[in-house]
PDB file of N, CA and C in Angstrom:
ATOM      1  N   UNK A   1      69.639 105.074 115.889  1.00  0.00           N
ATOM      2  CA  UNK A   1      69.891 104.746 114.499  1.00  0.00           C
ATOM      3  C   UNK A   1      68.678 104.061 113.876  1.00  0.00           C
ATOM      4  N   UNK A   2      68.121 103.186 114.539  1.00  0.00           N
ATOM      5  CA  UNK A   2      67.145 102.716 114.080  1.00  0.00           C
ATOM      6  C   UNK A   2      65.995 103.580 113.449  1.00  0.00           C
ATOM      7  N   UNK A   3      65.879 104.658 114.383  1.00  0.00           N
ATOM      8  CA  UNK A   3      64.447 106.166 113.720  1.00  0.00           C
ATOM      9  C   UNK A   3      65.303 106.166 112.838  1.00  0.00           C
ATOM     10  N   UNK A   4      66.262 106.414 112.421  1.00  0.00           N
ATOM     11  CA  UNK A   4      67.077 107.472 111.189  1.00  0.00           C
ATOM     12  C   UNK A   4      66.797 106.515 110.041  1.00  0.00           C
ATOM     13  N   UNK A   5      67.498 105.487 109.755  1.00  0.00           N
ATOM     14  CA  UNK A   5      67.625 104.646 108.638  1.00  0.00           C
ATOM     15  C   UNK A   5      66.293 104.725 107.989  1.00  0.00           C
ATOM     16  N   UNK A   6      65.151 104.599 108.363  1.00  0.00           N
ATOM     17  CA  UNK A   6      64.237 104.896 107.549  1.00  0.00           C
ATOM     18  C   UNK A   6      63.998 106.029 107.043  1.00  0.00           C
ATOM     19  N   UNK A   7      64.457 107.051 107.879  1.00  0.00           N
ATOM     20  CA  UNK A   7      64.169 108.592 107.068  1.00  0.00           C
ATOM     21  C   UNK A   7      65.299 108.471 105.791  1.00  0.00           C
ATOM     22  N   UNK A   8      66.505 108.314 106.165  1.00  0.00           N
ATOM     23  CA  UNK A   8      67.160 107.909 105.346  1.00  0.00           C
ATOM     24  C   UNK A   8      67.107 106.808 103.705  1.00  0.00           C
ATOM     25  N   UNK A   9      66.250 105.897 104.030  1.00  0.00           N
ATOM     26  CA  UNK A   9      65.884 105.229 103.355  1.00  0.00           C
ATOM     27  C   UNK A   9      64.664 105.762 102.243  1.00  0.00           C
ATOM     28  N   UNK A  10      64.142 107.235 102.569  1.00  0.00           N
ATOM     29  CA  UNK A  10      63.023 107.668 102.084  1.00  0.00           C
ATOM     30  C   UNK A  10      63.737 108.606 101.094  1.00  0.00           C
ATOM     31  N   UNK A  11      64.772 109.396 101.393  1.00  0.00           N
ATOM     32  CA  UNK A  11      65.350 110.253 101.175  1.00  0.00           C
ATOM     33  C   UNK A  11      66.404 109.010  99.765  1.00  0.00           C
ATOM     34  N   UNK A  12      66.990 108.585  99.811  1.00  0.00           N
ATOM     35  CA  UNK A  12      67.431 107.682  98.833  1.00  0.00           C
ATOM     36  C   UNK A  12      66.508 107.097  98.263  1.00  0.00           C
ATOM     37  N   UNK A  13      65.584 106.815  98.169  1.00  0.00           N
ATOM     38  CA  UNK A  13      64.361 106.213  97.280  1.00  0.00           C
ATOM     39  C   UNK A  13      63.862 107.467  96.767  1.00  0.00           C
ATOM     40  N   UNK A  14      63.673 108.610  97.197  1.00  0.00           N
ATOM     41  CA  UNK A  14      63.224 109.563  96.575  1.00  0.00           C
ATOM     42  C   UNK A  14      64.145 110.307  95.411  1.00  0.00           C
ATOM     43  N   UNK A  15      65.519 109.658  95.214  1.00  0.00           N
ATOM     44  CA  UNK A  15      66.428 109.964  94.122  1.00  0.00           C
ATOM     45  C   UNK A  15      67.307 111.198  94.823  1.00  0.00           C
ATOM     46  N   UNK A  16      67.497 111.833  95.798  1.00  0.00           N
ATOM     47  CA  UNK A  16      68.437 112.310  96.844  1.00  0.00           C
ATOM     48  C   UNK A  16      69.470 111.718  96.694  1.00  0.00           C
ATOM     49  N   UNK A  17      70.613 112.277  96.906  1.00  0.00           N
ATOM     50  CA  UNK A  17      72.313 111.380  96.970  1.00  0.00           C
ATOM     51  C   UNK A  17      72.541 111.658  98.399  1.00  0.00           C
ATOM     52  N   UNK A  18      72.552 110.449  99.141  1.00  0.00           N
ATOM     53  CA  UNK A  18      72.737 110.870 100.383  1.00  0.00           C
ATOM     54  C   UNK A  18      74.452 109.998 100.908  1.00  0.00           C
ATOM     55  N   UNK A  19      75.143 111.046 101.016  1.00  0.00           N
ATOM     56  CA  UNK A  19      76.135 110.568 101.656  1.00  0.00           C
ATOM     57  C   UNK A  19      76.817 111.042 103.503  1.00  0.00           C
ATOM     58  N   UNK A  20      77.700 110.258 103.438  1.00  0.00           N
ATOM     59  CA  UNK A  20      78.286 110.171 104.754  1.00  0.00           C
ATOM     60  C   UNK A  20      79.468 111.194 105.197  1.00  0.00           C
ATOM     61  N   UNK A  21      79.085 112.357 105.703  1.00  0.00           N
ATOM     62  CA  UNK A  21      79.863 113.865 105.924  1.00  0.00           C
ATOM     63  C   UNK A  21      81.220 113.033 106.998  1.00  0.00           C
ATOM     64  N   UNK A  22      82.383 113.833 106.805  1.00  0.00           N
ATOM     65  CA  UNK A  22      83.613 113.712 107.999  1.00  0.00           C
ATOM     66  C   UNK A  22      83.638 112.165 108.242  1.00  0.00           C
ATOM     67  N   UNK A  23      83.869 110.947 107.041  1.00  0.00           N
ATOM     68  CA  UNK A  23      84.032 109.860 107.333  1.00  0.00           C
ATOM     69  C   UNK A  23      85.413 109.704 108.506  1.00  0.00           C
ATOM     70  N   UNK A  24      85.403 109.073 109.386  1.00  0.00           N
ATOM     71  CA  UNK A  24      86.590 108.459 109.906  1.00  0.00           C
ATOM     72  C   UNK A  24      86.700 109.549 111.137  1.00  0.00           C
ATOM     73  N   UNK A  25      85.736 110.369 111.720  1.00  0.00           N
ATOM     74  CA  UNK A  25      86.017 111.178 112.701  1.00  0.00           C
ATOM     75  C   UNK A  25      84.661 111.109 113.710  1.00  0.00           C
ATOM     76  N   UNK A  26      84.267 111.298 114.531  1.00  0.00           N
ATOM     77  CA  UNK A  26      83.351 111.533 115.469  1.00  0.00           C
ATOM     78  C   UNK A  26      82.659 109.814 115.421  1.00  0.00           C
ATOM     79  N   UNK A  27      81.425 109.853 115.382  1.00  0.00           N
ATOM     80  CA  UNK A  27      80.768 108.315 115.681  1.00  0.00           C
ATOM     81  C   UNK A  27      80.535 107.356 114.133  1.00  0.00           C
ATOM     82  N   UNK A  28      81.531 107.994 113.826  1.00  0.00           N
ATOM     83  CA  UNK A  28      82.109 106.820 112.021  1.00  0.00           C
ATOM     84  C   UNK A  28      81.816 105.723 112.576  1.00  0.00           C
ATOM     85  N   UNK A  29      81.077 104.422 112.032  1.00  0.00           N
ATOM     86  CA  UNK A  29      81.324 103.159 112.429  1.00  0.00           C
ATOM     87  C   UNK A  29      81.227 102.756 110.956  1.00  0.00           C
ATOM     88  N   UNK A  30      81.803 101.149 110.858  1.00  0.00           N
ATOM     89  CA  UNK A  30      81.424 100.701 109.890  1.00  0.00           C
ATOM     90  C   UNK A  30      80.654  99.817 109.749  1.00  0.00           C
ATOM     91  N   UNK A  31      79.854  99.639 110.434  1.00  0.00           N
ATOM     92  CA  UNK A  31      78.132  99.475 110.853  1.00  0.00           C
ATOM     93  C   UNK A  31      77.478  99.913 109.895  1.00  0.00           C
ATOM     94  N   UNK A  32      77.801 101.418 109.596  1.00  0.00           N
ATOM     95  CA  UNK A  32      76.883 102.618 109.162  1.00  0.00           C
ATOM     96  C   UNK A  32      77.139 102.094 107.507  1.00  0.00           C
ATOM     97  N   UNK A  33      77.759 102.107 107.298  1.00  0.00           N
ATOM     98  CA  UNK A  33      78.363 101.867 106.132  1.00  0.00           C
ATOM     99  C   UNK A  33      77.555 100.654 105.505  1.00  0.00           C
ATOM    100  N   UNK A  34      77.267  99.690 106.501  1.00  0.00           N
ATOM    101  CA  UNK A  34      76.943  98.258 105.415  1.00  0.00           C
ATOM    102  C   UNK A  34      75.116  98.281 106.006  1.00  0.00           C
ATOM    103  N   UNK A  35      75.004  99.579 106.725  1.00  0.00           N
ATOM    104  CA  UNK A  35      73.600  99.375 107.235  1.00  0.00           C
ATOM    105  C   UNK A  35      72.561 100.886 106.496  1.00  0.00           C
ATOM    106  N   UNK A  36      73.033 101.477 106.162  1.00  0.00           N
ATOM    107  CA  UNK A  36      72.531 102.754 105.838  1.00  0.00           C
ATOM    108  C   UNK A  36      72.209 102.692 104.239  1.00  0.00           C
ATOM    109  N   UNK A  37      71.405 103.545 103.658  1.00  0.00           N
ATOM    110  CA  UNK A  37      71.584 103.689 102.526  1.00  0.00           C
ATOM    111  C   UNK A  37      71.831 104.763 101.495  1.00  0.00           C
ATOM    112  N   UNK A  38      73.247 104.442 101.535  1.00  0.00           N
ATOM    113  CA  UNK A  38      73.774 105.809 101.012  1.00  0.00           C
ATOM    114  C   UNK A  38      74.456 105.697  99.258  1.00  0.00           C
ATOM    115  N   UNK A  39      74.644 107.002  98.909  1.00  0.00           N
ATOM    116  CA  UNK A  39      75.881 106.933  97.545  1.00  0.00           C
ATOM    117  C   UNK A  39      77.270 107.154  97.933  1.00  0.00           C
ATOM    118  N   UNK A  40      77.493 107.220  99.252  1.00  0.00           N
ATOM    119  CA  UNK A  40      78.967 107.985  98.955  1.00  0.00           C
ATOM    120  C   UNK A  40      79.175 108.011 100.136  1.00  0.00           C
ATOM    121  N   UNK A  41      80.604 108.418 100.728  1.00  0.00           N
ATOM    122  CA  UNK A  41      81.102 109.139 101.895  1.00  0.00           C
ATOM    123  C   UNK A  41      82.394 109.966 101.860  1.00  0.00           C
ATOM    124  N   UNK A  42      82.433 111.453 102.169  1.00  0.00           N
ATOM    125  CA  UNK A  42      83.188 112.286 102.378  1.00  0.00           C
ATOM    126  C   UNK A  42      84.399 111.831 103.405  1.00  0.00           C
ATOM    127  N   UNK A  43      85.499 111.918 103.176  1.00  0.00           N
ATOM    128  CA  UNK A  43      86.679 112.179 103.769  1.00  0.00           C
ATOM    129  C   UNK A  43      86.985 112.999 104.854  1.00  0.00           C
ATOM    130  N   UNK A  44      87.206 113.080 106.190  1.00  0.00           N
ATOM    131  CA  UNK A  44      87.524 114.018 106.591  1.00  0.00           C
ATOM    132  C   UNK A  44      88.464 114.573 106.572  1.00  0.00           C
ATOM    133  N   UNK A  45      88.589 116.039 106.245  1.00  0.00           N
ATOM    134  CA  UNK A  45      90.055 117.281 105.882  1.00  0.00           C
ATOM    135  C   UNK A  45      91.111 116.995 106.280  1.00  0.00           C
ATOM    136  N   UNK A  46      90.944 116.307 108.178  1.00  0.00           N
ATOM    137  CA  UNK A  46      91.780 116.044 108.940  1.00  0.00           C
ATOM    138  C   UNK A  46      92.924 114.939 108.215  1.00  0.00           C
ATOM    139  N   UNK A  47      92.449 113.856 107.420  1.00  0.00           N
ATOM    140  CA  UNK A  47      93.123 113.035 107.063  1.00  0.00           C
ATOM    141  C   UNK A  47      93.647 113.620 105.893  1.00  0.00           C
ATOM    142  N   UNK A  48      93.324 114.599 105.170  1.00  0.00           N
ATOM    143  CA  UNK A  48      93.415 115.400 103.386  1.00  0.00           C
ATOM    144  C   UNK A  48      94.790 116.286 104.206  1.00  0.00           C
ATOM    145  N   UNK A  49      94.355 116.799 105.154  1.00  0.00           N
ATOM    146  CA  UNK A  49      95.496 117.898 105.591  1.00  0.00           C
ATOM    147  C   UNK A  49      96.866 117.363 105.464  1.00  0.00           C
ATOM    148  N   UNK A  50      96.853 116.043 105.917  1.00  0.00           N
ATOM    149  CA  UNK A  50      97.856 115.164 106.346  1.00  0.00           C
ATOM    150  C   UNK A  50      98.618 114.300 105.481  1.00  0.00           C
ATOM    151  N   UNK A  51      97.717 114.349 104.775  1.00  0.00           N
ATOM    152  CA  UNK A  51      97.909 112.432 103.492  1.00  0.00           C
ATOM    153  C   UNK A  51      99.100 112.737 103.015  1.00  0.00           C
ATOM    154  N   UNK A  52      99.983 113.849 102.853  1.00  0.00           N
ATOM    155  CA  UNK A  52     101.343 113.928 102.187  1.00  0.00           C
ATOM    156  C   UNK A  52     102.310 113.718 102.976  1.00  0.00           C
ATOM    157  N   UNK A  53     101.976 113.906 104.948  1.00  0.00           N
ATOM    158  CA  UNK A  53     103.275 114.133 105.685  1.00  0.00           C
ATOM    159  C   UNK A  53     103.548 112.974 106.108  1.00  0.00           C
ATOM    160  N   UNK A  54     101.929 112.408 106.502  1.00  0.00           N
ATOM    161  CA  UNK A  54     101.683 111.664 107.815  1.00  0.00           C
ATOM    162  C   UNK A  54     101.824 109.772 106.423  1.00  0.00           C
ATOM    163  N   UNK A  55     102.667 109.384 106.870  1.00  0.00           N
ATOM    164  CA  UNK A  55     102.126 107.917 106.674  1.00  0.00           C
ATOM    165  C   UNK A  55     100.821 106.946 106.985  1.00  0.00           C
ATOM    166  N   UNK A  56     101.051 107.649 107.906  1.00  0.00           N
ATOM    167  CA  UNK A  56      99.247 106.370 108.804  1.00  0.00           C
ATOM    168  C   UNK A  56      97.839 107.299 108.304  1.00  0.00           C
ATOM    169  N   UNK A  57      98.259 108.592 107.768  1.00  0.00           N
ATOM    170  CA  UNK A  57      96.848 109.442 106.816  1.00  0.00           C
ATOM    171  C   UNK A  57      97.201 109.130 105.818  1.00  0.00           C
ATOM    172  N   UNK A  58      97.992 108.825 105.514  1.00  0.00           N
ATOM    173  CA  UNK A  58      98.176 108.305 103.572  1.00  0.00           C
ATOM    174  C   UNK A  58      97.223 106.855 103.391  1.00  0.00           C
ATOM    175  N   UNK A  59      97.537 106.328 104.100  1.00  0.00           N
ATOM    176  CA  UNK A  59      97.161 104.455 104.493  1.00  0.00           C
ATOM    177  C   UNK A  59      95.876 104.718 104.580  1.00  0.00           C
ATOM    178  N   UNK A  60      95.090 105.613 105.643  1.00  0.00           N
ATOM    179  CA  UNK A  60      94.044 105.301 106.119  1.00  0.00           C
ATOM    180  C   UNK A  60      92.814 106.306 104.853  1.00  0.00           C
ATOM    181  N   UNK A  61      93.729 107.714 104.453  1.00  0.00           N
ATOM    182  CA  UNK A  61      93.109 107.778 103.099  1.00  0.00           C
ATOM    183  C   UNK A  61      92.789 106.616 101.831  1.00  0.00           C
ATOM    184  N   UNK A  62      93.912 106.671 101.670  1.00  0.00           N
ATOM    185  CA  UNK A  62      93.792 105.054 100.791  1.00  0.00           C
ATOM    186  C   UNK A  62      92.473 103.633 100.468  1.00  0.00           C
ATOM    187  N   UNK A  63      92.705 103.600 102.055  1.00  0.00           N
ATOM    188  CA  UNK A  63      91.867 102.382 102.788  1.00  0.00           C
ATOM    189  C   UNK A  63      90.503 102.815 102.275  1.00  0.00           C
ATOM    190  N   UNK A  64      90.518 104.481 103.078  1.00  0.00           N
ATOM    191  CA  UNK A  64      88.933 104.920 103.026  1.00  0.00           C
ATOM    192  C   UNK A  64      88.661 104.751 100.668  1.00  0.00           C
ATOM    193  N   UNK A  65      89.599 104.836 100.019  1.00  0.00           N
ATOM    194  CA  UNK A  65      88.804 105.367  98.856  1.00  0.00           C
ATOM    195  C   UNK A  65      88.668 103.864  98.254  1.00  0.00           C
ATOM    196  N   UNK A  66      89.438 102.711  98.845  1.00  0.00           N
ATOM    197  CA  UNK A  66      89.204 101.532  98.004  1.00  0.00           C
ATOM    198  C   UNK A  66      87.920 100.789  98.685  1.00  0.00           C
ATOM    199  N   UNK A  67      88.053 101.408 100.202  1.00  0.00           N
ATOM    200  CA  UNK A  67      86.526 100.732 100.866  1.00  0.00           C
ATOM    201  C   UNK A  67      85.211 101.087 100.356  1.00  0.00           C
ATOM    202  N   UNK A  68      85.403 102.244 100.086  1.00  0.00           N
ATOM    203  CA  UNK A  68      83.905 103.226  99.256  1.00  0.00           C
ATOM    204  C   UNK A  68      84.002 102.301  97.696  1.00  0.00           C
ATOM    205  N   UNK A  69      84.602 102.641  97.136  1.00  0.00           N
ATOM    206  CA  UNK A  69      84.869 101.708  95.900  1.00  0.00           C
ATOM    207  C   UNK A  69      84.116 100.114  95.832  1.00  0.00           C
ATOM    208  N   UNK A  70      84.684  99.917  97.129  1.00  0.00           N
ATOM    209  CA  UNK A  70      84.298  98.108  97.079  1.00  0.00           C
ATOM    210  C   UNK A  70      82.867  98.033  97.147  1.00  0.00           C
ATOM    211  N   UNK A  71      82.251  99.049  98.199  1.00  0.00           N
ATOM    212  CA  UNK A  71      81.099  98.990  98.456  1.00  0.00           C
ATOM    213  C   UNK A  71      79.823  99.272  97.509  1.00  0.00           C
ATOM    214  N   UNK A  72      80.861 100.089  96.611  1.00  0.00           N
ATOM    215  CA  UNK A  72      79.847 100.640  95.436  1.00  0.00           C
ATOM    216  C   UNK A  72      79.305 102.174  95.801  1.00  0.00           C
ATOM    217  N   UNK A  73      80.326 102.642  96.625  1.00  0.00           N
ATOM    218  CA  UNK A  73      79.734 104.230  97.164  1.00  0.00           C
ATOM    219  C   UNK A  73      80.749 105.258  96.121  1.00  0.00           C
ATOM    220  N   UNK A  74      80.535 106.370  95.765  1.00  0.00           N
ATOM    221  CA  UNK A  74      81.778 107.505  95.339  1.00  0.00           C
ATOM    222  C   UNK A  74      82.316 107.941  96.588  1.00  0.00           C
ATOM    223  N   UNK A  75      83.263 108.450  96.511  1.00  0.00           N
ATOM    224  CA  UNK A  75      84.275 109.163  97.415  1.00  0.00           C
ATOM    225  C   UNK A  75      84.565 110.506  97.463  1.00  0.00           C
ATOM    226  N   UNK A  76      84.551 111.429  98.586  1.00  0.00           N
ATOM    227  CA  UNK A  76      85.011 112.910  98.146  1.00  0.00           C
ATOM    228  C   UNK A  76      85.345 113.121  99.088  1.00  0.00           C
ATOM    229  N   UNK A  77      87.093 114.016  98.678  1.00  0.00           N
ATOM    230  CA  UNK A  77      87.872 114.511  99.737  1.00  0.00           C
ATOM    231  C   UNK A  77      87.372 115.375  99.819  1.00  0.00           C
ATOM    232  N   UNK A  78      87.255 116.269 101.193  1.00  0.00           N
ATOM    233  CA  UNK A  78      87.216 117.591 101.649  1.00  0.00           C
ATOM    234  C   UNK A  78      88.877 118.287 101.806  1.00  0.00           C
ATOM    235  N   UNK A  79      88.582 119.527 101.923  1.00  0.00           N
ATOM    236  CA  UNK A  79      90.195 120.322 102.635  1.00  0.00           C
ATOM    237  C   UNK A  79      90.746 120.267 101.412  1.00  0.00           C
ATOM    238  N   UNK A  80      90.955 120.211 100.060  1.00  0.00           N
ATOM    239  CA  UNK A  80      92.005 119.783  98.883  1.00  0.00           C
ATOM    240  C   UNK A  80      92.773 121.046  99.197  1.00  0.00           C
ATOM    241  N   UNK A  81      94.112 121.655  99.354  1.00  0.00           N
ATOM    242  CA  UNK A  81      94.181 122.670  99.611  1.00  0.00           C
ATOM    243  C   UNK A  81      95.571 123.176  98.602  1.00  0.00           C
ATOM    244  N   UNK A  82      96.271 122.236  98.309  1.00  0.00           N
ATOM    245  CA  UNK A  82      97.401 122.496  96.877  1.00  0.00           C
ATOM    246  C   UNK A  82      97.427 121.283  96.189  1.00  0.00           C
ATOM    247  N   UNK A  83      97.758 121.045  95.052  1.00  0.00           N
ATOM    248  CA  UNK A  83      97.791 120.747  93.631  1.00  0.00           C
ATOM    249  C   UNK A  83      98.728 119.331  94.020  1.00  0.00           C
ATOM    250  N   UNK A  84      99.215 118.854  94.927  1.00  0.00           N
ATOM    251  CA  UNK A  84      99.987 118.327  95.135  1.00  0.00           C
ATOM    252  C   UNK A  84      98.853 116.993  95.993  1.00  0.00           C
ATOM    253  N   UNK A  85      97.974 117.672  96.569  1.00  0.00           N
ATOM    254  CA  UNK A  85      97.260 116.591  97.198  1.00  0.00           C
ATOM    255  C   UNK A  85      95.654 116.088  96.137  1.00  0.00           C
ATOM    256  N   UNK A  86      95.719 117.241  95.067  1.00  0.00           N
ATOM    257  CA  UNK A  86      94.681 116.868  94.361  1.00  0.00           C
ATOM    258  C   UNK A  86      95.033 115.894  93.073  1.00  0.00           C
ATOM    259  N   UNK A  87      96.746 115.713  92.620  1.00  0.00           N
ATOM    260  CA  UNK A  87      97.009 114.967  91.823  1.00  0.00           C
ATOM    261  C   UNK A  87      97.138 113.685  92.900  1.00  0.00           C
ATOM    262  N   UNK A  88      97.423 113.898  93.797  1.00  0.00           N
ATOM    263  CA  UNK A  88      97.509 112.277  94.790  1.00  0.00           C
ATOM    264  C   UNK A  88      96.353 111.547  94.828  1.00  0.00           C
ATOM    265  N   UNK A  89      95.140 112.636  95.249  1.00  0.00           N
ATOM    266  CA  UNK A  89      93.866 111.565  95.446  1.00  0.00           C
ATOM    267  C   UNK A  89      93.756 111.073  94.157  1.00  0.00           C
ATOM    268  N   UNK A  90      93.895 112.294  93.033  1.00  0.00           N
ATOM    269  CA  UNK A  90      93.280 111.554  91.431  1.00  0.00           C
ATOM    270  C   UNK A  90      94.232 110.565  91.445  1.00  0.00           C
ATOM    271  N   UNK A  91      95.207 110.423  91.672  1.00  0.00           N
ATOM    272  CA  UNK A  91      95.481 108.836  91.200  1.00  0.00           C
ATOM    273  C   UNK A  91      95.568 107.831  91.808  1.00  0.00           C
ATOM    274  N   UNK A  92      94.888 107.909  92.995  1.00  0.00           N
ATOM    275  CA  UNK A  92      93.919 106.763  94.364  1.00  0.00           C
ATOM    276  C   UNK A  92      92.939 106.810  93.504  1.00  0.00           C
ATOM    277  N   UNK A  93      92.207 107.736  92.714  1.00  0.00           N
ATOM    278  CA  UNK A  93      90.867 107.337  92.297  1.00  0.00           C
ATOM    279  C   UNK A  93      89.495 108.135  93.114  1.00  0.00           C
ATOM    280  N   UNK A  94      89.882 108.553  93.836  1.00  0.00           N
ATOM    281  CA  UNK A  94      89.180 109.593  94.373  1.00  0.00           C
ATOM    282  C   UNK A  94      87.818 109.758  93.415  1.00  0.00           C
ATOM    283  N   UNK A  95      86.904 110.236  94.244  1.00  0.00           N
ATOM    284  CA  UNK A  95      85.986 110.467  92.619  1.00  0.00           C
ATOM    285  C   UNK A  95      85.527 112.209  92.609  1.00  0.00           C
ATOM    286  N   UNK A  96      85.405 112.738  93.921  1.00  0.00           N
ATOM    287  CA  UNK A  96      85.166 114.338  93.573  1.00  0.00           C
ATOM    288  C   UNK A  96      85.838 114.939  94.598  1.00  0.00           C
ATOM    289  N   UNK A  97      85.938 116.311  94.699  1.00  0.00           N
ATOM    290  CA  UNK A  97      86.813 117.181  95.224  1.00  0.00           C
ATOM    291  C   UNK A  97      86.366 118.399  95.738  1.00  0.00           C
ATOM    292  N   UNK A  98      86.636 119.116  97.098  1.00  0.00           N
ATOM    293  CA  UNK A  98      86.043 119.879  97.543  1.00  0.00           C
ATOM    294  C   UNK A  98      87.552 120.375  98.332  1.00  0.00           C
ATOM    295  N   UNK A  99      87.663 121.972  98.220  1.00  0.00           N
ATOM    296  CA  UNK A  99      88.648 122.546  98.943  1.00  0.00           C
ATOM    297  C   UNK A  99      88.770 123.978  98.059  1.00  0.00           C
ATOM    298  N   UNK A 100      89.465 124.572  99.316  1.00  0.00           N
ATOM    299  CA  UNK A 100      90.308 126.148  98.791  1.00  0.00           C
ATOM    300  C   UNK A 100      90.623 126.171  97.145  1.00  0.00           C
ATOM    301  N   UNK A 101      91.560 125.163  96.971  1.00  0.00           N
ATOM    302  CA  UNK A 101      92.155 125.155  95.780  1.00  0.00           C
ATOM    303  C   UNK A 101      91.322 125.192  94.359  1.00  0.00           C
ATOM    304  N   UNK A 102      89.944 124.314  95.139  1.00  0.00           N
ATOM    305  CA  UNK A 102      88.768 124.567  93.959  1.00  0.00           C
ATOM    306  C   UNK A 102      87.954 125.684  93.665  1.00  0.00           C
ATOM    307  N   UNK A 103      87.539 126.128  94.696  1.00  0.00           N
ATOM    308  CA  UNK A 103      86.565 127.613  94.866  1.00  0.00           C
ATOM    309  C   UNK A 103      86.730 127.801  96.269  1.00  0.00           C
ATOM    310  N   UNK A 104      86.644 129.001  96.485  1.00  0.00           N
ATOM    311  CA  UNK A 104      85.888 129.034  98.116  1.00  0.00           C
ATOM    312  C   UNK A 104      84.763 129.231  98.314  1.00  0.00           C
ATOM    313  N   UNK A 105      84.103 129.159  99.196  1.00  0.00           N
ATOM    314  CA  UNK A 105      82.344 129.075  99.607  1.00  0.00           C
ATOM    315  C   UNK A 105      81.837 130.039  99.356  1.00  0.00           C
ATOM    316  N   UNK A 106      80.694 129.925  98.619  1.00  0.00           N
ATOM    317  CA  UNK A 106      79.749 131.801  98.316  1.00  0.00           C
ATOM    318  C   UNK A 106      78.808 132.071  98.979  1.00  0.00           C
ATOM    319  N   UNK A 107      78.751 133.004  99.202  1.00  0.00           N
ATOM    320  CA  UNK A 107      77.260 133.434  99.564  1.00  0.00           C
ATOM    321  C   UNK A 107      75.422 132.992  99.326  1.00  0.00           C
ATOM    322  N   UNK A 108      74.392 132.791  99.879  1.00  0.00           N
ATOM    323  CA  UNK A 108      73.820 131.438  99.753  1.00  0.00           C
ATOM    324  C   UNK A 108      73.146 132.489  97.917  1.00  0.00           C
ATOM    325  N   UNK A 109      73.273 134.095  98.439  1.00  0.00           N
ATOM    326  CA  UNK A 109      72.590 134.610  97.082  1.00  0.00           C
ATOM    327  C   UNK A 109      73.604 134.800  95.652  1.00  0.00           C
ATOM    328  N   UNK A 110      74.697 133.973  95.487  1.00  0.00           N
ATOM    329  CA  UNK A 110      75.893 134.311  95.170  1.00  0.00           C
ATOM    330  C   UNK A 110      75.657 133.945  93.512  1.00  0.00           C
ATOM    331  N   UNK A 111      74.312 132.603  93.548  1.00  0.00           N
ATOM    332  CA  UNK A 111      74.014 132.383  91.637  1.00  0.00           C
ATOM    333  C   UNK A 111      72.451 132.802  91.801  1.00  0.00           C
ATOM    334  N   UNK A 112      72.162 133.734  92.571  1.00  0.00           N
ATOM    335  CA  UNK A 112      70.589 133.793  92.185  1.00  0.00           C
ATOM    336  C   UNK A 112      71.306 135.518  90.865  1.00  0.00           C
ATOM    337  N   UNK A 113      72.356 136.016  90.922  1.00  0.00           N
ATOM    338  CA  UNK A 113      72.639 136.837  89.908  1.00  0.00           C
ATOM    339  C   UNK A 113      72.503 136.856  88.659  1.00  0.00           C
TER     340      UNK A 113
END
């Protein structure tokens, strides 16, 4: 971590938005969070899939959009996948949105048209 933060740190000084992919899954710490320098951190799907069934993904969604908030980062769910979980985050406050329900993924030549 130590090599990274400075590349990182170059990349945010250079006006880059660098945020934090699949928060809350693989080597998430919240270390990273008060040590890195970022705009934001992504949600992982895993918890988006869930946030309507699961109680303890509702909570820990939650947690994640008021912690980004506090910190001064934006927030973006991944996975949004019906209308039902995209009016939930908007009114957590969520700040952007990524899923099926929005577009699906194009091709990399898909706006050189």
């Amino acid at each position: 971590m130590e090599n990274v933060i400075p590349i990182i740190q170059k990349l945010y000084d250079s006006g880059m938005e660098v945020e934090i992919d699949d928060y809350g899954t693989g080597f998430s710490n919240f270390k990273y969070l008060k040590d890195l320098p970022i705009h934001g951190m992504k949600i992982d799907q895993t918890f988006i899939a869930t946030c309507m069934t699961s109680v303890k993904s509702k909570a820990i969604v939650n947690s994640m959009i008021h912690l980004a908030h506090e910190l001064g980062f934006s927030i973006i769910a991944e996975g949004i996948e019906d209308e039902q979980q995209l009016q939930y985050l908007t009114a957590q406050g969520c700040d952007v949105f990524q899923g099926y329900l929005l577009g699906r993924p194009q091709p990399v030549n898909y706006y050189e048209k």
